[in-house]
Structures are given as C-alpha cells and as structure tokens.
Protein backbone atom coordinates (compact mmCIF):
# COMPACT_ATOMS: atom_id res chain seq x y z
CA UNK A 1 79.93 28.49 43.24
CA UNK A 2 77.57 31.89 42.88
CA UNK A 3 78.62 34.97 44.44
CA UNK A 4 75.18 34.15 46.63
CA UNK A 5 77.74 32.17 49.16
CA UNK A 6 80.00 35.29 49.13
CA UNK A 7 76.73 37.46 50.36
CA UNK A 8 75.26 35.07 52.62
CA UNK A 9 78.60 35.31 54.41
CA UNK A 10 79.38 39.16 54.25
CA UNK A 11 75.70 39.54 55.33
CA UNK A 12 74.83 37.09 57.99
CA UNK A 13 73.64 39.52 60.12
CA UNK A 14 71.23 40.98 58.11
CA UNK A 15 71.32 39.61 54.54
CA UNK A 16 69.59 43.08 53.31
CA UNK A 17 72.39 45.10 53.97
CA UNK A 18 74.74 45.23 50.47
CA UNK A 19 78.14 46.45 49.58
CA UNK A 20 78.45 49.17 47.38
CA UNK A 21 79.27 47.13 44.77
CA UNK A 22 76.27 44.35 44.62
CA UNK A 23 73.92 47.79 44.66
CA UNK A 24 76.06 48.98 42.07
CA UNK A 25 75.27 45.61 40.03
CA UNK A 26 71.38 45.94 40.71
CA UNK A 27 71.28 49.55 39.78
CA UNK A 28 73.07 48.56 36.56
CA UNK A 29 70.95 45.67 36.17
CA UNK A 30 67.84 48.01 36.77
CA UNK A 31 68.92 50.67 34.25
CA UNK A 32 68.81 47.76 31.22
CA UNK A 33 65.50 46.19 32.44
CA UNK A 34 64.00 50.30 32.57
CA UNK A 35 65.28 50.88 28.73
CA UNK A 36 63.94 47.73 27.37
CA UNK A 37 60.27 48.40 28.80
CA UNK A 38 60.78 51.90 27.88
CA UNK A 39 61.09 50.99 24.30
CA UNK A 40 58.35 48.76 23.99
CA UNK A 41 55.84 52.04 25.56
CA UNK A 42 57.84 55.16 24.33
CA UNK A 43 57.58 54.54 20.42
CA UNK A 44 53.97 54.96 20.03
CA UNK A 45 53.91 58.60 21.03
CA UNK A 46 56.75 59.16 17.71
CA UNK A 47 54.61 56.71 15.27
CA UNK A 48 52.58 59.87 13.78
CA UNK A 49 56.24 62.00 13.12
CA UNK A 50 57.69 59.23 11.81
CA UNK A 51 55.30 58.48 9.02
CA UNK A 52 54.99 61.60 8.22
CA UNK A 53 58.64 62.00 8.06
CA UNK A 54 59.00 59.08 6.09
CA UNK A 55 56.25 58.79 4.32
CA UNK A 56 54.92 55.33 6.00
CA UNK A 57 51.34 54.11 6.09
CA UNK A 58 49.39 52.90 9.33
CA UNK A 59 50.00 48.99 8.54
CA UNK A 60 54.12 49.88 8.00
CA UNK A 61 54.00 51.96 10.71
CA UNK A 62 52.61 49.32 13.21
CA UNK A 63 55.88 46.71 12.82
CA UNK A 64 57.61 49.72 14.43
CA UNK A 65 55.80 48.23 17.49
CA UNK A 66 55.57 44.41 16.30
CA UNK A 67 59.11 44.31 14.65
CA UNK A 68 60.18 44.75 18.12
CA UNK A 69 57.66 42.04 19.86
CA UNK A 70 58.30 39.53 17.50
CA UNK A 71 62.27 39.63 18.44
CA UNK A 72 61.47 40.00 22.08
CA UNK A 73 58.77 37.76 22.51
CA UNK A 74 60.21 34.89 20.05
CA UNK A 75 63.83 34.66 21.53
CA UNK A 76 62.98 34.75 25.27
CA UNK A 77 63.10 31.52 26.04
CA UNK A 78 66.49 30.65 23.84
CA UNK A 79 67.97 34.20 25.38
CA UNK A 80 67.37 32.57 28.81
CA UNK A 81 68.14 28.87 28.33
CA UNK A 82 71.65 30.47 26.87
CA UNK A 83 72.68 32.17 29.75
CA UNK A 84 72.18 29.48 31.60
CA UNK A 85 74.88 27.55 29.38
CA UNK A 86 77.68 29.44 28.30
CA UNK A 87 77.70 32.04 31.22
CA UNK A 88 75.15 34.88 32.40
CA UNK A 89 77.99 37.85 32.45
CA UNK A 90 79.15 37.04 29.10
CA UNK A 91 75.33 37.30 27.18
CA UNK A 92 74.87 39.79 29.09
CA UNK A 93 77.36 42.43 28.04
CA UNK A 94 76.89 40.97 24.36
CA UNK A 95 73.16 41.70 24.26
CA UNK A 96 73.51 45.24 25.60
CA UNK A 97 76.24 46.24 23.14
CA UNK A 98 73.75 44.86 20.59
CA UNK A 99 71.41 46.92 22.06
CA UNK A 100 73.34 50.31 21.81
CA UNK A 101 74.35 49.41 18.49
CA UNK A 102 70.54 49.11 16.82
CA UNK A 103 69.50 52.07 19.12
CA UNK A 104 72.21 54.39 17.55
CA UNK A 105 71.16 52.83 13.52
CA UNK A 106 67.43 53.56 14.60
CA UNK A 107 68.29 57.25 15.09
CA UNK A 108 70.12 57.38 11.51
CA UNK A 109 68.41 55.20 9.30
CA UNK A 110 66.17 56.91 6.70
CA UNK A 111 64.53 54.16 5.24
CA UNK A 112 61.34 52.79 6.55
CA UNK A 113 62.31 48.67 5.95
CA UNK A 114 65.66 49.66 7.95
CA UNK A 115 64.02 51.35 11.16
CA UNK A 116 61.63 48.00 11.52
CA UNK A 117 64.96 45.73 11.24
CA UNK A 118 66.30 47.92 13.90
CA UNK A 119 63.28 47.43 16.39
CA UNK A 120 63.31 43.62 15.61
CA UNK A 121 67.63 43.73 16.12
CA UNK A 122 66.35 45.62 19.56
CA UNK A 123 63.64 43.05 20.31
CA UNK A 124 66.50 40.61 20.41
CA UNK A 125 68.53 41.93 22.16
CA UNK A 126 66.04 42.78 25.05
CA UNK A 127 65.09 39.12 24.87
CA UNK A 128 68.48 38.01 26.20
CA UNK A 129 68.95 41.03 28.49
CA UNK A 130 65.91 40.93 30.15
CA UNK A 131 66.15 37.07 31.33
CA UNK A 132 70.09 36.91 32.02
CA UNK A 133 69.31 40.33 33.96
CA UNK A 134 67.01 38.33 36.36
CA UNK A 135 68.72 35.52 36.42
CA UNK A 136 72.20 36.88 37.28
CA UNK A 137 70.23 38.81 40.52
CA UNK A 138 68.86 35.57 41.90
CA UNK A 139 72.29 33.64 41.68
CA UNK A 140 74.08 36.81 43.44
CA UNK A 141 71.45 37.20 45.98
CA UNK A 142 69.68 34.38 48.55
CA UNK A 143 66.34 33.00 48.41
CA UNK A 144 64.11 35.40 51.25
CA UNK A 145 64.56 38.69 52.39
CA UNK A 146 67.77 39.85 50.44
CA UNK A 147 66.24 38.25 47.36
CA UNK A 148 62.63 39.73 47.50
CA UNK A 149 64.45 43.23 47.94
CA UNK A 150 66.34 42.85 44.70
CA UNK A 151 63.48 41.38 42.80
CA UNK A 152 61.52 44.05 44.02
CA UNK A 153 63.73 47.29 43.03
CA UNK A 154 64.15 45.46 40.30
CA UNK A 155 60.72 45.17 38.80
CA UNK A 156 59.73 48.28 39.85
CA UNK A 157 62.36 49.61 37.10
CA UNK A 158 60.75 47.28 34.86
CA UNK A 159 56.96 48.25 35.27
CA UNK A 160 58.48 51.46 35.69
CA UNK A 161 59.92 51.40 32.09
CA UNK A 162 56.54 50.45 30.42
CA UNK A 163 54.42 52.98 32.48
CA UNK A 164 57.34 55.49 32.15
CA UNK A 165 57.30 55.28 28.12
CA UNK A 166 54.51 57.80 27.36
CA UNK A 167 56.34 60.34 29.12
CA UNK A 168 59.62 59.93 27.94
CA UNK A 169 57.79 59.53 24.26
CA UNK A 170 56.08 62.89 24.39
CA UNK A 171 59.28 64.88 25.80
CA UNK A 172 61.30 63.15 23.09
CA UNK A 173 59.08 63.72 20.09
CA UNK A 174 58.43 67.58 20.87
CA UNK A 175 62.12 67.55 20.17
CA UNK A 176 62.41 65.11 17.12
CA UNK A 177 61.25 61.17 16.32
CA UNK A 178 64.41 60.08 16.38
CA UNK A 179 65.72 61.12 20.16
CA UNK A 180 63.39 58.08 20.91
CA UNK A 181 66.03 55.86 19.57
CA UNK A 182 68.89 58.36 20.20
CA UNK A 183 68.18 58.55 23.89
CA UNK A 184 69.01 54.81 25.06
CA UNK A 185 72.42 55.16 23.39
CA UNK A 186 74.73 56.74 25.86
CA UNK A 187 72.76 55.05 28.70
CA UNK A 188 72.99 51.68 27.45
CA UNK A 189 76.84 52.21 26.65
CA UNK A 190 77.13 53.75 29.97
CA UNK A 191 75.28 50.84 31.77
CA UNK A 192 77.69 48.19 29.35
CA UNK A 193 80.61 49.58 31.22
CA UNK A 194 79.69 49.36 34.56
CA UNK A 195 78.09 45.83 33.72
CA UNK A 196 81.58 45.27 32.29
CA UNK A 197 83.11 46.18 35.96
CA UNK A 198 80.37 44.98 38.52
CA UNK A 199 78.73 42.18 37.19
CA UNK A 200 80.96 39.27 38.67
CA UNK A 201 81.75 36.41 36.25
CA UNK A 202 80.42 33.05 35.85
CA UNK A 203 81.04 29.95 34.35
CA UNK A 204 79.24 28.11 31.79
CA UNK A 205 76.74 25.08 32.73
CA UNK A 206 79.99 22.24 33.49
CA UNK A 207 77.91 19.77 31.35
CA UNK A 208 75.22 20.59 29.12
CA UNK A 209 74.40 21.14 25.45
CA UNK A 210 73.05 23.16 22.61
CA UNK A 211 69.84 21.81 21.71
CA UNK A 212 69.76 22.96 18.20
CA UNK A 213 66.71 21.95 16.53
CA UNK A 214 64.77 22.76 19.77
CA UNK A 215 65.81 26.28 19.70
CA UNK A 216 65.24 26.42 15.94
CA UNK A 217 61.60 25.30 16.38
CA UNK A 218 60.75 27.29 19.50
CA UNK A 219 61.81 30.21 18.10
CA UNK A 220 60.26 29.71 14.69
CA UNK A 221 57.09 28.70 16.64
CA UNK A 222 57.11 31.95 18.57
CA UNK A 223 57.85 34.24 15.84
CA UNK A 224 54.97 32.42 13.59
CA UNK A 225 52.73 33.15 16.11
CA UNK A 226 53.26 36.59 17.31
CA UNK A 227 53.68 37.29 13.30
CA UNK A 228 50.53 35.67 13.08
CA UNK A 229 48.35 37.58 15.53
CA UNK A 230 50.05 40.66 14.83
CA UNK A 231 49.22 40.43 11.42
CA UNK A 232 45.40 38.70 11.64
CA UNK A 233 43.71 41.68 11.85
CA UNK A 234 44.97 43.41 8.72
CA UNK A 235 44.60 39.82 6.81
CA UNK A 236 41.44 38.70 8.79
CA UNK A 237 41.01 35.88 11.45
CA UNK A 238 39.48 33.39 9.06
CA UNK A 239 41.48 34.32 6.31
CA UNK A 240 43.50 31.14 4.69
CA UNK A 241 46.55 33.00 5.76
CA UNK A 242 46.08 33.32 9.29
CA UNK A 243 44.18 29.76 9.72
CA UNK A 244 47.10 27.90 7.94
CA UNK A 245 49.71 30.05 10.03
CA UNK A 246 47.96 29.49 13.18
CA UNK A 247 48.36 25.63 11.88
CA UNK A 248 51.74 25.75 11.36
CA UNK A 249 52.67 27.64 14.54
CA UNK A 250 50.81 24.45 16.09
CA UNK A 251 53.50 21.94 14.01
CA UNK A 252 55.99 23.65 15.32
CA UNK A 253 55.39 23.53 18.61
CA UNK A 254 54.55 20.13 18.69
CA UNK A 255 57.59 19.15 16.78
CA UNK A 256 59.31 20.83 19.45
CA UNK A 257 57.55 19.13 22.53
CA UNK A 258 59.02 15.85 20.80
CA UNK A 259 62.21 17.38 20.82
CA UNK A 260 62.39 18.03 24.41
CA UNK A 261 61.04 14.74 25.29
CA UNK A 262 63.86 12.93 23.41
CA UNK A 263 66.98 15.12 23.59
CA UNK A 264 69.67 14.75 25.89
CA UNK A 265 69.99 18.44 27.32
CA UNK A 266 66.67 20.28 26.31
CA UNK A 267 66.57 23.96 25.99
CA UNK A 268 63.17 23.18 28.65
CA UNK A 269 62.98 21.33 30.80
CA UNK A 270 59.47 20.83 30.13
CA UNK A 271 58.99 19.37 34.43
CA UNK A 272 59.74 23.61 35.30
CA UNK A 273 56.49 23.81 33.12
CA UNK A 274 54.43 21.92 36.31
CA UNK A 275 55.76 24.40 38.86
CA UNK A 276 52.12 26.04 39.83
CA UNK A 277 54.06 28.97 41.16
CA UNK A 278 55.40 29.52 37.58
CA UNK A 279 52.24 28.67 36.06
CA UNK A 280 50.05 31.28 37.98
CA UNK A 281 52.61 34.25 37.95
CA UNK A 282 52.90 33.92 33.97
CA UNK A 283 48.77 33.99 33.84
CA UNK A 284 48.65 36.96 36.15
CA UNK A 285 51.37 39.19 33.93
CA UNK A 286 49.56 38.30 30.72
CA UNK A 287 46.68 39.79 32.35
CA UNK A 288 48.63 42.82 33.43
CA UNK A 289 50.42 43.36 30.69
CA UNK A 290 47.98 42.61 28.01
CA UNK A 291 45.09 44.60 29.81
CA UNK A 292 47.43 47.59 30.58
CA UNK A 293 48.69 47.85 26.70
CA UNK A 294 45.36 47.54 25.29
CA UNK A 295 43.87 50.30 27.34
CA UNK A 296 47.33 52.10 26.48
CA UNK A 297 46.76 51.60 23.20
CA UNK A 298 42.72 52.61 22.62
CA UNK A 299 43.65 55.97 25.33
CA UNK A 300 46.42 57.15 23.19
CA UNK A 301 44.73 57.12 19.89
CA UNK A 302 41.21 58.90 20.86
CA UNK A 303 42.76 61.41 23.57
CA UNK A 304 45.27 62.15 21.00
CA UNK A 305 43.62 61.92 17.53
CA UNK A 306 39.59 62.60 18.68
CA UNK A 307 39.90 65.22 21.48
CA UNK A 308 43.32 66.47 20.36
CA UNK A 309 45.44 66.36 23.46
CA UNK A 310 49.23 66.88 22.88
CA UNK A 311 51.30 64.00 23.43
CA UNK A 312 53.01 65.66 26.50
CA UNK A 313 49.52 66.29 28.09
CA UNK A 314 48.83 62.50 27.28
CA UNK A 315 51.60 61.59 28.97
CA UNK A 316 51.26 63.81 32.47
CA UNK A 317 48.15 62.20 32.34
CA UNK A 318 48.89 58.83 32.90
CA UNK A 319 52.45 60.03 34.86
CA UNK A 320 50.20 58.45 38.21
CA UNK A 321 50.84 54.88 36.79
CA UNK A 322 54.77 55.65 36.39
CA UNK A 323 54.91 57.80 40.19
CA UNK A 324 52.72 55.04 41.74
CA UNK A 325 55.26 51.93 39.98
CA UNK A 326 58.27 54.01 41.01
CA UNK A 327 56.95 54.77 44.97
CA UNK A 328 56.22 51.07 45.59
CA UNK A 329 60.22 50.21 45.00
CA UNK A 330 60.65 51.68 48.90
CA UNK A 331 57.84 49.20 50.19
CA UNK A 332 56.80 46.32 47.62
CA UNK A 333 59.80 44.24 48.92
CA UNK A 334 58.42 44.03 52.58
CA UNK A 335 54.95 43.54 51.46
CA UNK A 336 56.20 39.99 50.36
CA UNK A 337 58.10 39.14 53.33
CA UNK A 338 54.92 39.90 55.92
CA UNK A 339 52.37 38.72 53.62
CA UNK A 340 53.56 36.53 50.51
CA UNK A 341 53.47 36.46 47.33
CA UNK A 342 49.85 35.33 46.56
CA UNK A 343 47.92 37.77 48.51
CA UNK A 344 49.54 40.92 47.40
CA UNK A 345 49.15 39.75 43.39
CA UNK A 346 45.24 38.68 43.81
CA UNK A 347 44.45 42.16 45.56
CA UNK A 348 46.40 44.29 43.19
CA UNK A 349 44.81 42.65 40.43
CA UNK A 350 41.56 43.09 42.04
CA UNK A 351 42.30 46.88 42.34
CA UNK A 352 43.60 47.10 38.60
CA UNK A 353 40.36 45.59 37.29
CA UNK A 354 38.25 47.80 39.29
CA UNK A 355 39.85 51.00 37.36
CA UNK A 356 39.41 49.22 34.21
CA UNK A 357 35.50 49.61 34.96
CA UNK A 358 35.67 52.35 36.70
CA UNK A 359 37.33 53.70 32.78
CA UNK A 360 34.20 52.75 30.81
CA UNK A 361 32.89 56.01 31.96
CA UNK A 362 34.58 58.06 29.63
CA UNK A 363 33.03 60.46 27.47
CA UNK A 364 34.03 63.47 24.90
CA UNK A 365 34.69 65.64 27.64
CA UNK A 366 36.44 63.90 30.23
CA UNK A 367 36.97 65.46 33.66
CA UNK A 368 40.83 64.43 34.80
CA UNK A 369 40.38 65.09 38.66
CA UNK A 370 36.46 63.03 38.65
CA UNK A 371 36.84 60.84 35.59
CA UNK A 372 40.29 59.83 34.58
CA UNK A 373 42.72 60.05 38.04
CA UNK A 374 40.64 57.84 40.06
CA UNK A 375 41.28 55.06 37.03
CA UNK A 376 44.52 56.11 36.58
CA UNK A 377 45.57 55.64 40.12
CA UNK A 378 43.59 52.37 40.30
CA UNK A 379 45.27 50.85 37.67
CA UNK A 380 48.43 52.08 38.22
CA UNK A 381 48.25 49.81 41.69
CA UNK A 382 48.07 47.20 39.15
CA UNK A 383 51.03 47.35 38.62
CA UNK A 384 52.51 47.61 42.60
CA UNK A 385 52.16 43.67 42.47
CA UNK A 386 54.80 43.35 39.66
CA UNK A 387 57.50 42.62 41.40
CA UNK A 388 55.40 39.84 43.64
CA UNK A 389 54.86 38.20 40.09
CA UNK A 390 58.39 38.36 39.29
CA UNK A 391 59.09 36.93 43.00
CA UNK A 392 56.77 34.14 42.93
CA UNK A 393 57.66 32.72 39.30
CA UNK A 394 61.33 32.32 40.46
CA UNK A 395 61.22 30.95 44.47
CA UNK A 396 61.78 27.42 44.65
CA UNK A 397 63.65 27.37 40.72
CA UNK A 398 67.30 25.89 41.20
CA UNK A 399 70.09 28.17 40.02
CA UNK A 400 70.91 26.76 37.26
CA UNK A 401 67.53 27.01 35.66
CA UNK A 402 66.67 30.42 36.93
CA UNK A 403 67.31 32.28 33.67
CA UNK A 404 65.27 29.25 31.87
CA UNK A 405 62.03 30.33 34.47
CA UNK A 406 62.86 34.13 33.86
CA UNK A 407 62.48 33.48 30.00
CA UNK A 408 58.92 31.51 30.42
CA UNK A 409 57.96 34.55 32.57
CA UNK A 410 58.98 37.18 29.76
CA UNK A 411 57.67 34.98 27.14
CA UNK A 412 54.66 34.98 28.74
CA UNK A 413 54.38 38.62 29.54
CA UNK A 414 55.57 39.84 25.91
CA UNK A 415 53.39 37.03 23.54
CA UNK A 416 50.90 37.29 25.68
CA UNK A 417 50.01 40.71 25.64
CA UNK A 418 51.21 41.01 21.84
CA UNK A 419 47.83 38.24 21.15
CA UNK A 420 45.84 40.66 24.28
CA UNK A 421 47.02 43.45 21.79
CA UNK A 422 46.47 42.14 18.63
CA UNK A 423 42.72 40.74 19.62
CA UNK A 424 41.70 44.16 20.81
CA UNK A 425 42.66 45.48 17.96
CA UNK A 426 40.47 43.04 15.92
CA UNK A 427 37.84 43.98 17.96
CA UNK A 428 37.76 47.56 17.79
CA UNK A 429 38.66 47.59 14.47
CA UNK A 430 35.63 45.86 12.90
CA UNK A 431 33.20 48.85 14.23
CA UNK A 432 32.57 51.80 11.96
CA UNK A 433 35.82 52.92 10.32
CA UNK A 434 34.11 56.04 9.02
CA UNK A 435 33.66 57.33 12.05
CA UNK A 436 34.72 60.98 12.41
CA UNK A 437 33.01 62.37 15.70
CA UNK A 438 34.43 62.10 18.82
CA UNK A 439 31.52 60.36 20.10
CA UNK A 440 30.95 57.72 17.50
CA UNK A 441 35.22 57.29 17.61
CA UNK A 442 34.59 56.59 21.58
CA UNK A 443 31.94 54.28 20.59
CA UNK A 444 34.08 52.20 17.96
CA UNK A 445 36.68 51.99 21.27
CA UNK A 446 34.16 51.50 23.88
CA UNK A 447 34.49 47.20 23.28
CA UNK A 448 38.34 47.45 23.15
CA UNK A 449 38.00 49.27 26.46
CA UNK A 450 35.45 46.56 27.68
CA UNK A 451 37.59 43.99 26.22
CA UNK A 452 40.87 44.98 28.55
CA UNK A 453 38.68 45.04 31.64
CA UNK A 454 37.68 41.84 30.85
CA UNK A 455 41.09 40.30 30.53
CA UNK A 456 41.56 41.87 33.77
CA UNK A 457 38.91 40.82 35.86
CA UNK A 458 40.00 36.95 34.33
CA UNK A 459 43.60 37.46 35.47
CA UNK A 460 42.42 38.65 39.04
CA UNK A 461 39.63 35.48 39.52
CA UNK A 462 42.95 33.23 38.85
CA UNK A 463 44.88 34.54 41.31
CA UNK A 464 41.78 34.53 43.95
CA UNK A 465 41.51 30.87 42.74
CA UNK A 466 44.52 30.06 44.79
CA UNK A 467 42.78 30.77 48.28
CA UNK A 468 39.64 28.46 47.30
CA UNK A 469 38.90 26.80 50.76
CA UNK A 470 40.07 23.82 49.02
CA UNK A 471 43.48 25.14 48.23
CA UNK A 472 44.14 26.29 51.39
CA UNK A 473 46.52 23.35 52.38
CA UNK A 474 48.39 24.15 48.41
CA UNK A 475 48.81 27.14 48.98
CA UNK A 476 50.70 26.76 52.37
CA UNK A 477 53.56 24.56 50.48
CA UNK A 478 53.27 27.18 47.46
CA UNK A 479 56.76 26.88 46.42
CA UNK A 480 57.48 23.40 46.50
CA UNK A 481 54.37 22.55 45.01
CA UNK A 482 53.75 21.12 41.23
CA UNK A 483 50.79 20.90 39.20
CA UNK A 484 49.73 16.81 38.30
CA UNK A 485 49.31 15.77 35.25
C-alpha cells in the first residue's frame, strides 16, 4: 500500500489541500531536483577559471560538462528501474549522500582527471535522484488534481534549476570556481536529513528481479553513445572512431532488446515503450532541452568571449527564463486541469520556437530591451509547459513502473540534448576557426543558432501533430492510448 490511500483519505474533500508534512516531502523533493539541473547549467560560467587555475585545455575542460552527462544520461533508466525494486526511500537517501559527497571532493580536488571523475560520480548520482524523486511524488499523491499540483511545483524547480544555473554560476565564480561545487554541499546534506525524516518508507517490488546483463548493456549502450557524440566533433563524424562506436552503441542495444524480450523480470518493460503519451512527452523535452542548451551554449561563449560581457551581466540577462520558470509554479498546475496536457505543451512550444527566430536577429551591438528580452521572454515560456511534459509522460503508468517511465523521460531529456548539444557543436565548429571579429565570430554561430530553432520548430510540429483532424478521437482517450506496432 502507497501513502496515496493515506491522502486520498485525509483529503477527500479537496485532495489539494496537504499536511505539513507531504509539503514538507515535495519541498525536499524539489530542493534535489533544483541542484541537479543547477549543476548541469551553473558549471559553464566557472569553465574559463578553472582552466586557468588548473592549467586545462578546451577539449579537458569540456568533460567538466560531459563527465557529468555521460553519468546522468547513461544510468537513468537503471537509477529508475532500481527504485522501483528494492524501495524508492532507500535509493533515494543513498544517491543524495553520494551526491554531497562528490560535491564536497569537487571543491578540493586539484587535479584536473579528479574534478571530471567527480562530475561523472555527480552525474550518477543525479541519475537515481532525479527518477526515484518523481516517482516517490506520484505513489504519495493521486492521479488528477493533487497529482498535477505536485508534478507541477515540482518541475518548475527542475526547469527552474537549468534556467537558474547561469545566475548562480556568475555569483559563484566572482567569488571562486570552486563555490560552484562547494555550494550544493550543505543543501544537499540539509535536504538528506529531512528526506531522512519526511520521505515515508516503502517496500521493495514483493517479486521481481535484477536483470543483470540488461542493465550492463543499457548502460554500456548509453554511455557509448553519449561518449560517442560528445566526443565526434573533436575526432570527426566520419572518423573510424566515431563510425565503429556509433556501431557498437548499435550492438549493444540490440543485444539488449533480446534481453528484455527473453528475461523473466526486465529492467523495461519494453510494452511502457508503446504508451503514445510517453512517446510524445520524451520528443517534446528533447526539443526543449536540446534547443534551450544549444542556444545556452552559442549565447554564453560570444556575449562573453566576443562582446565581453561579465558573467554576472550574462546571467541577469537571461534571469527572465529563470523568473518566468519560477512564476508559472503558482499557475502551471491549473492550466492542466482546465485544459490538458496536450494543448498547453504544443502552444508553449510554439511560443519557444518563435523566440528562437525572433534570436537570429542578433548583431555586435545588441539592444537588451528591443533585441534580446523579447527572445528571452519568449523562450523562457518554453519552458512554462515543463511540468505538462512531466505530467503527461507519467498519467496512466501503474505505480509500480512509475520510476521506470520517469527514467525514459530523463533519459530522453539528458541524451537527447547531450546529441542536440554535441551536433551543434559540430556544426558551428566547422566555420572559420580564425575568426577574431565579433562579426565574423557571430557569423561562425549564426548556423548553431539556426540549428536550435530548428530543433525547436520540429519539437513544436509534433506536438501540433496530436490535434490532426484525424487524431481527434486519439487524443480524447490520450492516456489509455498505445501506439501499434
């Protein structure tokens, strides 16, 4: 039994209204979800300080970033599966003292090797917070209203976290590189002993097993291929490399769709994989989060490097994305009960794409109030239909495979954007690499910038695929339905 039958019954009036302690166990739950988007955003402000400070070159420098997306991204789906079987409290509170732990070594380590293996430590650690996390809010609260309200605060600390990360980045470094990993210490070991008090315990799966070899080959599948892409630009896409890697990321993966087919208690249950709900929110965050990092990525590097903005400035910038993610927590929830899931992703997507394009007008000298706010606050409503993607991956998902659908949704989001990433990275970086003007920098980024609004305006056509007039009957039985074939 979840503590979901103990709400439903102290709540039957109105299942929105929560005890002090089940907001004290969302707030907690928040908290984690906010520090692990915050460190995927938040280090690429310090990169410059720390290789100078350690004397690191550009291609060390950048498994700061993809040391931490290859233990994110790869483990998802075993962080999530393993909740599910020996107990969401108890991975929980292990993950986030792991967490602590490799934040605290990042801050002291002075050897360049040793601060990557503490991003990838902190990769996997987020990779079984981040699905339990979700999972252990929609076994505590019911499916409709009470749900969509926790889902939604939720989120919003989530999206909040990425969009958040500049900020906290560029007050952090004017201080010193390492109070980027310094800083989620004392949280995370304050949020490990409330989770240790609030979080209410469960019991393992009562029958179930450890699929071994699936795990091993999922996760070796995952890491090849985020390693891969990560890595292709430096080595080149048609190197022999990155072709035989991209082949053997393919073995692996089909050695592990045999797997799953043939053993007793799969790590997937590769049926959840037909859910169309699932199906469409994981294409509509790669396309928010892939988009949203590349732009990240190419507006950090020329406002910072080409027309020499300090990282703070950067980052008061963009603050419109973090206020706008942070504002929608008091009305995203009640968006989805009047009007659903679908509609509220499709036009927020819509709106995202149209800042995007609305972006390719910048020039050397930008003008924040005509040029770069009306973007800004275009794409930051982008990210307003994060929690509705969150909401619609896990309605109609039985509870005991709600942490496996949280980790296909977080797979999704982080491997997807770290290929969005890694391809707009190839792209921009086969222009002119002598470029040394502003303008000819800007026109070197101009196809990355193209590029993101592009992936964009892809993600939003999917989700306006779903109200085709021949979809229309689908799309009333949206949760129940499943994809054929």
């Amino acid at each position: 039994m979840t503590s979901a039958a103990t709400l439903s019954a102290a709540t039957a009036t109105d299942p929105t209204r929560w005890t002090t302690r089940l907001w004290g166990m969302l707030i907690t739950l928040c908290i984690v979800l906010f520090l692990d988007g915050l460190d995927v955003s938040m280090i690429g402000v310090a990169l410059p300080s720390i290789g100078a400070e350690l004397d690191l070159s550009t291609s060390t420098l950048q498994w700061l970033v993809s040391g931490y997306v290859l233990g994110y991204g790869g483990l998802l789906l075993l962080g999530g599966r393993t909740a599910d079987l020996l107990g969401r409290r108890k991975v929980f509170l292990i993950a986030l003292a792991v967490f602590a732990v490799a934040s605290l070594a990042g801050g002291l380590v002075t050897s360049g090797p040793l601060l990557i293996l503490t991003r990838f430590i902190k990769g996997l650690a987020a990779a079984f917070t981040a699905p339990t996390g979700l999972s252990i809010i929609t076994t505590n609260f019911a499916e409709g209203p009470a749900r969509n309200k926790a889902l939604s605060i939720y989120t919003v600390f989530g999206a909040g976290g990425y969009s958040m990360g500049l900020l906290f980045g560029g007050l952090m470094t004017g201080i010193g590189w390492r109070w980027t990993f310094l800083l989620p210490v004392p949280i995370a070991l304050a949020a490990l002993a409330a989770a240790w008090v609030l979080v209410p315990k469960d019991e393992a799966a009562e029958e179930g097993g450890h699929d071994i070899l699936g795990a091993l080959l999922s996760t070796a599948g995952m890491l090849l291929l985020v390693y891969t892409v990560v890595s292709a630009p430096e080595a080149g896409w048609g190197s022999a490399r990155t072709i035989g890697s991209f082949i053997g990321a393919a073995v692996l993966f089909a050695g592990f769709v045999a797997v799953e087919k043939k053993v007793k208690y799969p790590l997937v249950r590769l049926g959840i994989l037909r859910k169309v709900t699932l199906v469409r929110a994981s294409l509509a965050i790669i396309a928010v989060a892939g988009s949203y990092f590349s732009w990240q990525f190419i507006v950090t590097l020329y406002l910072q490097d080409s027309l020499g903005w300090s990282p703070l400035k950067l980052a008061m910038s963009l603050l419109p994305v973090g206020l706008l993610v942070v504002a929608s927590a008091f009305f995203s929830d009640k968006l989805v009960d009047r009007f659903g899931t679908g509609p509220i992703i499709a036009v927020t997507m819509v709106v995202m794409a149209i800042g995007y394009l609305l972006f390719l007008r910048l020039d050397t000298a930008p003008s924040y109030l005509t040029m770069l706010l009306p973007a800004v606050l275009l794409i930051g409503i982008g990210w307003v239909g994060f929690p509705a993607i969150n909401i619609q991956a896990t309605n109609g998902i039985d509870d005991d495979e709600q942490g496996l659908a949280a980790g296909v949704l977080q797979t999704s989001m982080q491997v997807g954007a770290a290929i969005v990433l890694a391809v707009n990275t190839a792209i921009i970086s086969s222009g002119n690499q002598a470029a040394s003007t502003p303008s000819a920098v800007l026109d070197n980024y101009r196809p990355g910038l193209q590029f993101a609004a592009g992936v964009a305006i892809v993600g939003a056509l999917i989700a306006l695929t779903a109200y085709l007039p021949k979809r229309a009957k689908a799309r009333a039985q949206e949760p129940e339905l499943e994809l054929v074939g």
